[in-house]
N, C-alpha and C. Protein backbone atom coordinates (compact mmCIF):
# COMPACT_ATOMS: atom_id res chain seq x y z
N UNK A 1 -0.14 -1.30 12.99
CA UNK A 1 0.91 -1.14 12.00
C UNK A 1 1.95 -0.15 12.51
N UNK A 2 3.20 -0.33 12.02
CA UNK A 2 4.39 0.52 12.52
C UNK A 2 5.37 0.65 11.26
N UNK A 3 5.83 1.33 11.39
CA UNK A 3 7.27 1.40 10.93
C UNK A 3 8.80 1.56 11.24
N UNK A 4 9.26 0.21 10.33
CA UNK A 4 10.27 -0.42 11.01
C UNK A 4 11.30 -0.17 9.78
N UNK A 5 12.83 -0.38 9.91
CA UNK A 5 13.77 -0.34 9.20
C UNK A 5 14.19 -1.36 8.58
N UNK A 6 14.11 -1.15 7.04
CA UNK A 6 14.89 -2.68 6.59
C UNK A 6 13.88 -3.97 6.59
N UNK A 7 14.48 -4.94 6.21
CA UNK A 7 13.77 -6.17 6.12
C UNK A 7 12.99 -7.05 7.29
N UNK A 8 12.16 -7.52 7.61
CA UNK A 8 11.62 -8.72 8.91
C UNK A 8 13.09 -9.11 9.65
N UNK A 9 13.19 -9.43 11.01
CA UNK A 9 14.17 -10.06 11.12
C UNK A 9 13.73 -11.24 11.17
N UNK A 10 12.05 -11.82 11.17
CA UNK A 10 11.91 -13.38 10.82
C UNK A 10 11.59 -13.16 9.54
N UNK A 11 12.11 -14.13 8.59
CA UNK A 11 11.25 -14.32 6.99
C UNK A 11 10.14 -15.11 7.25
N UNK A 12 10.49 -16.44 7.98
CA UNK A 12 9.39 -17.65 8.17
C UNK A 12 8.12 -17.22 7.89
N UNK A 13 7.32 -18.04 6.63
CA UNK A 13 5.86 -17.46 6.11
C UNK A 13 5.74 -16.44 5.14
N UNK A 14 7.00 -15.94 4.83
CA UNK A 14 7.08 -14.76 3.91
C UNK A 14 7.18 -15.38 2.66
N UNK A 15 6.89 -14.74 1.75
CA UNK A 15 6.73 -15.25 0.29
C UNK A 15 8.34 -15.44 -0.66
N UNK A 16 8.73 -16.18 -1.51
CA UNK A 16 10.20 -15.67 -1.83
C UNK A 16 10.17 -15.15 -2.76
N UNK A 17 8.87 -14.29 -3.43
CA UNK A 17 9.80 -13.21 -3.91
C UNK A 17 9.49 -11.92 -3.03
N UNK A 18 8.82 -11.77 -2.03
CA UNK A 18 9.02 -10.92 -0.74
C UNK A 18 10.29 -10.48 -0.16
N UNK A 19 11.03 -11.90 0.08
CA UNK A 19 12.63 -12.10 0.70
C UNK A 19 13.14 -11.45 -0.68
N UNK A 20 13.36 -11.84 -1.75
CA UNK A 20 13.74 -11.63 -2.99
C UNK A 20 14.10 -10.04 -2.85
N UNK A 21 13.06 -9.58 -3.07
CA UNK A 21 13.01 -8.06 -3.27
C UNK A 21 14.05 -7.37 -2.23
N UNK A 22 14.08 -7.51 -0.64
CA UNK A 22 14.52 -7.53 0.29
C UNK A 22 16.34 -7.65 0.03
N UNK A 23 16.43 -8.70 -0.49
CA UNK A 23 17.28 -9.12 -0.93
C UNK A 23 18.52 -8.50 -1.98
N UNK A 24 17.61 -8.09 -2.83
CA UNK A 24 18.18 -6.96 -3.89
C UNK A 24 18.23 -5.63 -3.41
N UNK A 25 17.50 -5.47 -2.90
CA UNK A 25 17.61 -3.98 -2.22
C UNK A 25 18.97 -4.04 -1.36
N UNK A 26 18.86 -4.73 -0.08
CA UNK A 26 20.00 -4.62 0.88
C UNK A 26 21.57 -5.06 -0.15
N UNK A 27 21.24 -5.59 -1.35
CA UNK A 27 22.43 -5.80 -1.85
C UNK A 27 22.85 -4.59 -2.48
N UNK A 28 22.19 -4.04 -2.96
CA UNK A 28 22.83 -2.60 -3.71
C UNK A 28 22.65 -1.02 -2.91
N UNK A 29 22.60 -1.46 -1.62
CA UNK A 29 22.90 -1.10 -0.55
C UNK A 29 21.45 0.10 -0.47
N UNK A 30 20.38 0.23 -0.82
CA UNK A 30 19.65 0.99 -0.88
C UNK A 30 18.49 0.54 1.08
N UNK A 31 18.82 1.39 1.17
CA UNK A 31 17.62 2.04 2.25
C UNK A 31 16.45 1.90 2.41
N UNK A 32 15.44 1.60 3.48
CA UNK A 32 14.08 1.22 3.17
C UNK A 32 13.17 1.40 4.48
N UNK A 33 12.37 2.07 4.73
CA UNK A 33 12.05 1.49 5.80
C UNK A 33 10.12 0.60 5.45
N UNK A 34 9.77 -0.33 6.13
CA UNK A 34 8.58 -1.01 6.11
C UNK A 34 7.64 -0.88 7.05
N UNK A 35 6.43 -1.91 6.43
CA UNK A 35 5.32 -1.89 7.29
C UNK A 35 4.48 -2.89 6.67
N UNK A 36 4.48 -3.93 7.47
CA UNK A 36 2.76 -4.80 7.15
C UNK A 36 2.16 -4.84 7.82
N UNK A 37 1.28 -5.34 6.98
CA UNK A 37 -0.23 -4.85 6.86
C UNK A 37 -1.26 -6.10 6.75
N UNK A 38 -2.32 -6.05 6.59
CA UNK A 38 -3.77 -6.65 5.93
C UNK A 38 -3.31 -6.29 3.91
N UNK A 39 -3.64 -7.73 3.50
CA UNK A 39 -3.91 -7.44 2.25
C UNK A 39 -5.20 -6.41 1.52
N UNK A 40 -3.70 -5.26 0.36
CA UNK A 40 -4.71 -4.66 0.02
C UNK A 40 -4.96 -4.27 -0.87
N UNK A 41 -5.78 -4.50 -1.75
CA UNK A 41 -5.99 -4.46 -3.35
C UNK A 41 -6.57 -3.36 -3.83
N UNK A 42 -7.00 -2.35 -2.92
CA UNK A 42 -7.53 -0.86 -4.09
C UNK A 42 -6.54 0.14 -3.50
N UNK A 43 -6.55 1.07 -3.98
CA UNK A 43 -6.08 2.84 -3.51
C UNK A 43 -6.43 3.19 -1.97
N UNK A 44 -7.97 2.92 -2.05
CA UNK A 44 -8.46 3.52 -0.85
C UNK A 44 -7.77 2.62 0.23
N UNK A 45 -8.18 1.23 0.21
CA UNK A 45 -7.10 0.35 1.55
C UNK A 45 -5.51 1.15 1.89
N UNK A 46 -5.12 1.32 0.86
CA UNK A 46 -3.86 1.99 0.95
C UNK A 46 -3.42 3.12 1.62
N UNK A 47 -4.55 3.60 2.24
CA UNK A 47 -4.71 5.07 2.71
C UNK A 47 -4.52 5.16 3.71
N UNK A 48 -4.71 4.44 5.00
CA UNK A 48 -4.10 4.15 6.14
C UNK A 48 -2.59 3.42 6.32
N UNK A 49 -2.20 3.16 5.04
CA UNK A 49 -0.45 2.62 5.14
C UNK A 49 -0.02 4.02 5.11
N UNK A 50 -0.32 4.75 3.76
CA UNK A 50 0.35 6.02 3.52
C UNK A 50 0.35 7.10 4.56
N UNK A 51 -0.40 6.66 5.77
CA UNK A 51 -0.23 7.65 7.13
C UNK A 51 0.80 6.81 7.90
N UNK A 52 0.59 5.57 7.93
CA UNK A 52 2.07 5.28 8.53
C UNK A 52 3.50 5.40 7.95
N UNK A 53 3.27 5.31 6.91
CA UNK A 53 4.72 5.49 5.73
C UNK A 53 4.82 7.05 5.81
N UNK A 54 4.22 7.87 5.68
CA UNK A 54 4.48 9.35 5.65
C UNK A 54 4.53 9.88 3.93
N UNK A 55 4.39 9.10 3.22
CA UNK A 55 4.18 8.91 1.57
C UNK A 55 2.89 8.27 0.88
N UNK A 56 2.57 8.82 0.01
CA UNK A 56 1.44 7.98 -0.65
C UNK A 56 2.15 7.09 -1.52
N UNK A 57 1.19 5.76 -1.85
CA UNK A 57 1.68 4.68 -2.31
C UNK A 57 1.34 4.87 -3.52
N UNK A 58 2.08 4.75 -4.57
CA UNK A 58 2.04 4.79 -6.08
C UNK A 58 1.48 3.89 -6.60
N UNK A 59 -0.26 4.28 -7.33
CA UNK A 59 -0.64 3.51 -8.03
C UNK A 59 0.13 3.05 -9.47
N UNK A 60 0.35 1.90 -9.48
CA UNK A 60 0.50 1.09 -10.79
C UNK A 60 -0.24 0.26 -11.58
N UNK A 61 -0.42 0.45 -12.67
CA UNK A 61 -1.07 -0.32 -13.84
C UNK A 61 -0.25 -0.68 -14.40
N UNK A 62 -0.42 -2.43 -14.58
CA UNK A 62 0.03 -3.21 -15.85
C UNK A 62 -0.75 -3.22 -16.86
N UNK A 63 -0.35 -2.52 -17.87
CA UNK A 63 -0.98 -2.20 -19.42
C UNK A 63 -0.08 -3.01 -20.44
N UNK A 64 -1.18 -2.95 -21.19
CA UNK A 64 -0.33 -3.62 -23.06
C UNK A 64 -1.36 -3.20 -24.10
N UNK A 65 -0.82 -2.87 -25.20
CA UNK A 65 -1.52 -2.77 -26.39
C UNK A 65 -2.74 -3.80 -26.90
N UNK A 66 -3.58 -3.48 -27.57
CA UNK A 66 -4.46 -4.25 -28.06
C UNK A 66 -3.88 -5.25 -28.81
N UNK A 67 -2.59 -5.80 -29.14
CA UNK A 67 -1.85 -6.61 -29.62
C UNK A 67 -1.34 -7.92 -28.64
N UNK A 68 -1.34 -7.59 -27.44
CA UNK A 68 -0.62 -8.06 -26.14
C UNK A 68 0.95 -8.51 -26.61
N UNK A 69 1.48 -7.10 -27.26
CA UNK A 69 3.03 -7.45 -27.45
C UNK A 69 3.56 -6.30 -27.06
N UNK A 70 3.52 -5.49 -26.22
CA UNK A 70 3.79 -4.25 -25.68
C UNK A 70 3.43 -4.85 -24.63
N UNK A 71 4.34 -4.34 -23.42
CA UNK A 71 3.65 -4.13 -21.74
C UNK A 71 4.10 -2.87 -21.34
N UNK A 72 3.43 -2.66 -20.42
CA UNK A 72 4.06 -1.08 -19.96
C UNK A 72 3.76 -1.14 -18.09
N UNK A 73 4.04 -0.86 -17.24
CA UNK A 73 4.24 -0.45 -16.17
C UNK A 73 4.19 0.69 -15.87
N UNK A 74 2.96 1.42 -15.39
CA UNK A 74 2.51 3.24 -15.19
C UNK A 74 2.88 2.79 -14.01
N UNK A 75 3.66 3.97 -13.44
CA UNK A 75 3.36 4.21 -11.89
C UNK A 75 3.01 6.23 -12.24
N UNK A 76 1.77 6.35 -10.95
CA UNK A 76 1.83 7.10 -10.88
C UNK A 76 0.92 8.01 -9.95
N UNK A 77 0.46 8.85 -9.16
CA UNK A 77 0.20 9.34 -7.88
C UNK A 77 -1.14 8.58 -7.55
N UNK A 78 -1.34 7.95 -6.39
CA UNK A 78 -2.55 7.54 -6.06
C UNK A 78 -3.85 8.18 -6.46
N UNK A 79 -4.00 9.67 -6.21
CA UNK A 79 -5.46 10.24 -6.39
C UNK A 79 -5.26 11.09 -7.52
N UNK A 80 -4.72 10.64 -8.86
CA UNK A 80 -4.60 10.94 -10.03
C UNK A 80 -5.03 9.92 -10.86
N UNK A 81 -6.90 10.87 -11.26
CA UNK A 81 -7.48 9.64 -12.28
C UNK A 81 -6.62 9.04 -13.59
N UNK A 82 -6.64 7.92 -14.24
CA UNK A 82 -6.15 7.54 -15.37
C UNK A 82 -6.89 7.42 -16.88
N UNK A 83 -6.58 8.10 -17.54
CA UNK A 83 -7.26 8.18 -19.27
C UNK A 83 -6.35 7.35 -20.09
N UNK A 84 -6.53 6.74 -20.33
CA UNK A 84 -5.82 5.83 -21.19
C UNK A 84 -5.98 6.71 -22.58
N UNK A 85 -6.65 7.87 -23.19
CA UNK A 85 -6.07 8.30 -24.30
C UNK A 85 -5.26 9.74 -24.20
N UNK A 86 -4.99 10.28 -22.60
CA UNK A 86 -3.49 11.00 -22.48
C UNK A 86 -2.46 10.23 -22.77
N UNK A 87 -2.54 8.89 -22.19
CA UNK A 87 -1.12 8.41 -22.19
C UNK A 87 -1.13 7.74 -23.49
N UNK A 88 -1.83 7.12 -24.56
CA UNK A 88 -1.56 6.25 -25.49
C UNK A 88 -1.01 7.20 -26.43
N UNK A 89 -1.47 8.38 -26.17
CA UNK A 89 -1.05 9.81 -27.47
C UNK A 89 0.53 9.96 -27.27
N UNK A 90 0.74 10.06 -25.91
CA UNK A 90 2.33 9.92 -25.67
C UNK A 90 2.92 9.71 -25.29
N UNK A 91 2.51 7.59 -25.46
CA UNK A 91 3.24 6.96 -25.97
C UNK A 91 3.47 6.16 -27.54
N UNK A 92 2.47 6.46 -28.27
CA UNK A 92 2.37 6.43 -29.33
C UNK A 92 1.68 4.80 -29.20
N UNK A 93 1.36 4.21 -28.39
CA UNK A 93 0.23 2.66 -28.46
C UNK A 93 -1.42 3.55 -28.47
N UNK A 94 -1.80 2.72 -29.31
CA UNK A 94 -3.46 2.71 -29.37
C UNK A 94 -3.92 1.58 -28.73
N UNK A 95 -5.18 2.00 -28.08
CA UNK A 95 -5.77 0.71 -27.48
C UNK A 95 -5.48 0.24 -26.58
N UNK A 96 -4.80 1.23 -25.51
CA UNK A 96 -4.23 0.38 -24.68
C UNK A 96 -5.48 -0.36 -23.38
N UNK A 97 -4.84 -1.44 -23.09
CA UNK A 97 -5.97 -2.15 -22.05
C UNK A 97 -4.91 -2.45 -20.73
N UNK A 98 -5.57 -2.85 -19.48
CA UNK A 98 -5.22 -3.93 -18.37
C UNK A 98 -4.81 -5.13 -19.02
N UNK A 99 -3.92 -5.33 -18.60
CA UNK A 99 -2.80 -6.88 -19.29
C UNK A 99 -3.45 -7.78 -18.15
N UNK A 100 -4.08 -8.94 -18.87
CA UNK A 100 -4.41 -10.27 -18.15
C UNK A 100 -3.56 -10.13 -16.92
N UNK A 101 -4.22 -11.17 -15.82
CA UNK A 101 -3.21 -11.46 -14.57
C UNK A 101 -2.19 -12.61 -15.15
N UNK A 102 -2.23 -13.34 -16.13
CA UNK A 102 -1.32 -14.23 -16.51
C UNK A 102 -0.62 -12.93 -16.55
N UNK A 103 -0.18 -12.57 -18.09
CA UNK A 103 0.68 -11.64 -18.81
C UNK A 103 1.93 -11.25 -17.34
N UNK A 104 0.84 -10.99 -16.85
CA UNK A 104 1.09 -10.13 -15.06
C UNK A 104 2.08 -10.86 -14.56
N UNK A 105 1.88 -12.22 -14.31
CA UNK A 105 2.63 -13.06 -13.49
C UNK A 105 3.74 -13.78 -14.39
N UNK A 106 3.67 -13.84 -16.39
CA UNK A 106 4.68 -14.00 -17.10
C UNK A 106 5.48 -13.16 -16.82
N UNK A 107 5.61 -11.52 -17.20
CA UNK A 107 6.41 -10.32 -17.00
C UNK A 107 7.01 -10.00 -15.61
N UNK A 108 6.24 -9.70 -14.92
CA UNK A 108 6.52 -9.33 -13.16
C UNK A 108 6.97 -10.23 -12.39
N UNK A 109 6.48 -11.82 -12.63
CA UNK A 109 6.11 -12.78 -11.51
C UNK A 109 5.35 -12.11 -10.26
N UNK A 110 4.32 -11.41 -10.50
CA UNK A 110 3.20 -10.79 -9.82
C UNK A 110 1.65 -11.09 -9.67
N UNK A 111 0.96 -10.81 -9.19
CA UNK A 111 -0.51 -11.30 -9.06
C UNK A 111 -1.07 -9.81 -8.81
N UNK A 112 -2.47 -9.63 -8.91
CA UNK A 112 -3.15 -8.48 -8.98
C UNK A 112 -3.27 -8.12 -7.91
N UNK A 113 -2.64 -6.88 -7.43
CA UNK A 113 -3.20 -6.41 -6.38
C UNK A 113 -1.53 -6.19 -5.72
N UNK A 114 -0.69 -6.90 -6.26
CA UNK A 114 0.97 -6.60 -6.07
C UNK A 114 1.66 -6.08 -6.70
N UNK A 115 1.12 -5.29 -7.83
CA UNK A 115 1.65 -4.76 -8.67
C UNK A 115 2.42 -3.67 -8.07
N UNK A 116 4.04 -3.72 -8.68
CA UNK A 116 5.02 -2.66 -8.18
C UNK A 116 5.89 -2.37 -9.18
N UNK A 117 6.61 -1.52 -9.00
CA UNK A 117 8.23 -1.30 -9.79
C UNK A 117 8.57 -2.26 -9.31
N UNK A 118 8.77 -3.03 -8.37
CA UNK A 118 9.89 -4.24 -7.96
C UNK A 118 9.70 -5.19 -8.44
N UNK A 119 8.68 -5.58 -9.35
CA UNK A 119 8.03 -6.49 -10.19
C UNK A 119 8.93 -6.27 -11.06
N UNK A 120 9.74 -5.31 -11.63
CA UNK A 120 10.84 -5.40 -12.24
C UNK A 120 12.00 -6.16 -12.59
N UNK A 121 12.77 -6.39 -11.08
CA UNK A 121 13.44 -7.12 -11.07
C UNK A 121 13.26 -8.66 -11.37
N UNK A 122 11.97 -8.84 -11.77
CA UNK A 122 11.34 -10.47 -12.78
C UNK A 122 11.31 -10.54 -14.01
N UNK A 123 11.84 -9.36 -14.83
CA UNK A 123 11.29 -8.70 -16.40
C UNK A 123 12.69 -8.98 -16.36
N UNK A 124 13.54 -10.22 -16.45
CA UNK A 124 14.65 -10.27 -16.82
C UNK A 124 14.71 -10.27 -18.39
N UNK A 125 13.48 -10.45 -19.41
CA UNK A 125 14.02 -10.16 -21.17
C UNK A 125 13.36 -8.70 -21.09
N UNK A 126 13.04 -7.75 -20.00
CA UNK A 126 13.04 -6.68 -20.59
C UNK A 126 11.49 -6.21 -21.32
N UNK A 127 10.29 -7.19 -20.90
CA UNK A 127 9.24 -7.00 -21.76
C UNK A 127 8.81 -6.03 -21.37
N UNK A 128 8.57 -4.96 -20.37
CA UNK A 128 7.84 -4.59 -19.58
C UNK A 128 8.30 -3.01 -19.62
N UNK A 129 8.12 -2.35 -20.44
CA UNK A 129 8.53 -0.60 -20.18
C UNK A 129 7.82 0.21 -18.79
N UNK A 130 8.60 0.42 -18.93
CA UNK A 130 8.08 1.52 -17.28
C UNK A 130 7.46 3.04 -17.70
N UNK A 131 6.70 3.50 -17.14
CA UNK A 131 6.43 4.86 -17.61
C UNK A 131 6.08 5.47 -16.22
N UNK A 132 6.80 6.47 -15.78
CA UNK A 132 6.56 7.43 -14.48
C UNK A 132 5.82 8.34 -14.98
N UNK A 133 4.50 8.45 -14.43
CA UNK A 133 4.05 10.45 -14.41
C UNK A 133 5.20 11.30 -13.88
N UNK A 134 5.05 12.80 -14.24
CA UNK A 134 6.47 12.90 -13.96
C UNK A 134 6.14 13.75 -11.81
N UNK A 135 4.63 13.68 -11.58
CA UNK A 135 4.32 13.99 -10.40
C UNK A 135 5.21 13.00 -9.59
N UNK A 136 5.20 12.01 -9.68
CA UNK A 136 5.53 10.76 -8.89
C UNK A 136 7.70 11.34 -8.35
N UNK A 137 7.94 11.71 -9.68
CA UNK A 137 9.46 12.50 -9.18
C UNK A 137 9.53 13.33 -8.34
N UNK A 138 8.69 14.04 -8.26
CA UNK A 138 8.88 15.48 -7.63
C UNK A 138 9.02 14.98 -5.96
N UNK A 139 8.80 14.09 -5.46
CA UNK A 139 8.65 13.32 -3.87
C UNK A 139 9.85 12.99 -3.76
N UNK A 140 10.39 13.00 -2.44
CA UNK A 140 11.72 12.87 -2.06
C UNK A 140 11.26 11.13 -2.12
N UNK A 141 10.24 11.29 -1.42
CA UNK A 141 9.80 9.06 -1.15
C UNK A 141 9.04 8.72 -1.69
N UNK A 142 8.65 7.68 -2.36
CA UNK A 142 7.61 7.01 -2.93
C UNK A 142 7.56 5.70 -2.24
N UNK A 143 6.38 5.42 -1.74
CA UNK A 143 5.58 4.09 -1.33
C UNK A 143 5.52 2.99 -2.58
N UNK A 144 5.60 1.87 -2.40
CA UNK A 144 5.69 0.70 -3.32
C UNK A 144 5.82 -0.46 -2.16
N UNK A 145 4.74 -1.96 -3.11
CA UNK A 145 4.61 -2.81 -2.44
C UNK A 145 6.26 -3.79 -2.63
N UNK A 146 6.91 -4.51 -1.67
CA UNK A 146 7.85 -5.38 -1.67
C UNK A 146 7.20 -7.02 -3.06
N UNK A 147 6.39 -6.63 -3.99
CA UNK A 147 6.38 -7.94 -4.62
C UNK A 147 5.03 -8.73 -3.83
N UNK A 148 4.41 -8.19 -2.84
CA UNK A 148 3.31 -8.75 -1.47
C UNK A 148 2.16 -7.83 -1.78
N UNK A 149 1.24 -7.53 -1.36
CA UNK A 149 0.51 -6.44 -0.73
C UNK A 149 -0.16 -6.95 1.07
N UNK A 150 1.14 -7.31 1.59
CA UNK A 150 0.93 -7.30 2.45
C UNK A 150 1.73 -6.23 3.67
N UNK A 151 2.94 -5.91 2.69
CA UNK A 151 3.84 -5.33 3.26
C UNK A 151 4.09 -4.16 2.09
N UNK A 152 4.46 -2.65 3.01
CA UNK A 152 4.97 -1.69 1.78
C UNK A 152 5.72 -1.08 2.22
N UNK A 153 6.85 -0.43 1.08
CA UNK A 153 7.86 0.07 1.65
C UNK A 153 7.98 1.93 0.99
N UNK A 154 8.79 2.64 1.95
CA UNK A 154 8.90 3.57 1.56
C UNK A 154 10.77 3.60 1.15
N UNK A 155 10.85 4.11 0.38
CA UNK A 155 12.47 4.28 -0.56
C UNK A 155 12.41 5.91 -1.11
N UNK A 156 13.12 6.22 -1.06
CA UNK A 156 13.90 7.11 -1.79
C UNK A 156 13.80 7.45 -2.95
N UNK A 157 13.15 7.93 -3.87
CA UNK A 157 12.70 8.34 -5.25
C UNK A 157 14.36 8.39 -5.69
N UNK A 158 15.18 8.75 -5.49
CA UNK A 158 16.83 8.28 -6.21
C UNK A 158 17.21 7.16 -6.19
N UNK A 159 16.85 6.88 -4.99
CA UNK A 159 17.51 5.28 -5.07
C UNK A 159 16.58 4.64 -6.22
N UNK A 160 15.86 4.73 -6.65
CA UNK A 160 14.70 3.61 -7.44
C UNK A 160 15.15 4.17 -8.74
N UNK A 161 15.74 5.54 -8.96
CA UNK A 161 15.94 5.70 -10.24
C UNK A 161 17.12 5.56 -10.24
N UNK A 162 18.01 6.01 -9.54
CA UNK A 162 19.66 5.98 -9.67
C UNK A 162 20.32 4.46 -9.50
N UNK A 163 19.62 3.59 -8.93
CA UNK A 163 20.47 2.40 -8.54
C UNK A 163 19.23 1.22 -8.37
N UNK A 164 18.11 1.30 -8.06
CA UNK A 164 17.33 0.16 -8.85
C UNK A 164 17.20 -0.24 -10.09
N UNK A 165 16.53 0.68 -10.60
CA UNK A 165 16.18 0.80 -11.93
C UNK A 165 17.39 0.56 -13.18
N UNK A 166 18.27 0.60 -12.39
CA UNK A 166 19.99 0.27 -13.64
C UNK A 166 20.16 -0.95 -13.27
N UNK A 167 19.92 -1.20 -12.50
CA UNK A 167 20.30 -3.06 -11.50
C UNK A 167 19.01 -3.89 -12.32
N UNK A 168 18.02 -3.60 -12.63
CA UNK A 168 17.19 -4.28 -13.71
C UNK A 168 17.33 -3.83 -15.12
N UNK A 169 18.12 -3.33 -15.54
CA UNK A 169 17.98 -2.82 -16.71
C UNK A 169 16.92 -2.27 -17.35
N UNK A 170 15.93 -1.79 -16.79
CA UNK A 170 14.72 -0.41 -16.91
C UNK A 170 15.62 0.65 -17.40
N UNK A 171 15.04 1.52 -18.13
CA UNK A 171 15.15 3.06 -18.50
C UNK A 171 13.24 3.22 -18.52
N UNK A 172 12.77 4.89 -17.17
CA UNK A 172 11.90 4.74 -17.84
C UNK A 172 11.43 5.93 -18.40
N UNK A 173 10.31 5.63 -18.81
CA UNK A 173 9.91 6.98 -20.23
C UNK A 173 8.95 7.80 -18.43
N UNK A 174 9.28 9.25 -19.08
CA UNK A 174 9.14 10.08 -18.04
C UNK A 174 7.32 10.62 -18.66
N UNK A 175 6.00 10.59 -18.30
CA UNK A 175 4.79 10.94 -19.04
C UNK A 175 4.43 12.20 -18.15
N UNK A 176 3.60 12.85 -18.54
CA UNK A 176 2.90 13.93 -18.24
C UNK A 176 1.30 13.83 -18.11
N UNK A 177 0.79 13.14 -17.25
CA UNK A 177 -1.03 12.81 -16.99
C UNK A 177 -1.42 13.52 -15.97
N UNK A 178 -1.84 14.41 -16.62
CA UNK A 178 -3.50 15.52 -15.57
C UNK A 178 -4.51 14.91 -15.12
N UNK A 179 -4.91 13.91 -16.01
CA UNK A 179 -6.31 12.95 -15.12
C UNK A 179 -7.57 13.68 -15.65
N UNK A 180 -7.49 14.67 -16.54
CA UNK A 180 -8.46 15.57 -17.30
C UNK A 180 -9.04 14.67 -18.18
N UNK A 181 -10.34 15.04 -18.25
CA UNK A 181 -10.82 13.97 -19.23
C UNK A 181 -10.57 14.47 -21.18
């Protein structure tokens, strides 16, 4: 694995919403550099990207209320356990659970194990609230998968708030999780 600048210069075999993501990024002129990989679906796999990226990769959970009419999108530091009754207190949902992989692939156009902020740019009605720990700000870079988990990219913690995140129409709610039980 290496790291390289910007998008593949072959797509051929790449997924389209891989190119997609790629796509939106270089259009709103944001910065990136990459790296693929082996598909990888837990934290720990992730741990040898985040030595090539120079960033740890931001775990995300797709959540929804015990209703499945709420979604929410946590991102937030890899080796920061998750309590689902810090965050339901403030955000004011009870019950919150893991949203089906459908729900996943209605909202995001995502599959498990690709879960990203860039899954965003698929939430064109907006179902999908975002919620940052507010650890995840404090990093000049944050790691996130391209829409793949085959490939991850490191960006700019401004760029994702200053000029992604307005280009999907996200605002997100800023949380505070210790991982304390």
């Amino acid at each position: 694995m290496e790291l390289m600048d910007g998008r593949p210069e072959n797509c051929c075999g790449r997924l389209e919403r891989e190119i997609r993501t790629y796509d939106l990024l270089d259009n709103l002129g944001i910065s990136y550099q990459r790296t693929d990989h082996e598909a990888t679906d837990t934290m720990e796999e992730c741990n040898a990207i985040d030595a090539i990226l120079g960033v740890v990769i931001c775990k995300n959970l797709f959540l929804c209320n015990k209703q499945q009419t709420r979604f929410y999108l946590l991102m937030m530091p890899g080796n920061k356990a998750f309590k689902t009754k810090e965050l339901s207190h403030q955000i004011g949902s009870s019950r919150l659970s893991f949203a089906s992989p459908e729900n996943m692939y209605k909202h995001l156009g995502l599959e498990p194990g690709s879960v990203s902020i860039m899954g965003l740019m698929n939430d064109h009605d907006e179902q999908v609230q975002l919620l940052i720990d507010e650890d995840v700000l404090k990093d000049e870079y944050l790691g996130c998968h391209p829409c793949v988990n085959t490939s991850s990219l490191k960006i700019r913690t401004s760029d994702i708030i200053d000029r992604f995140l307005p280009a999907t129409g996200h605002e997100p709610v800023i949380v505070h999780l210790t991982g304390d039980s």
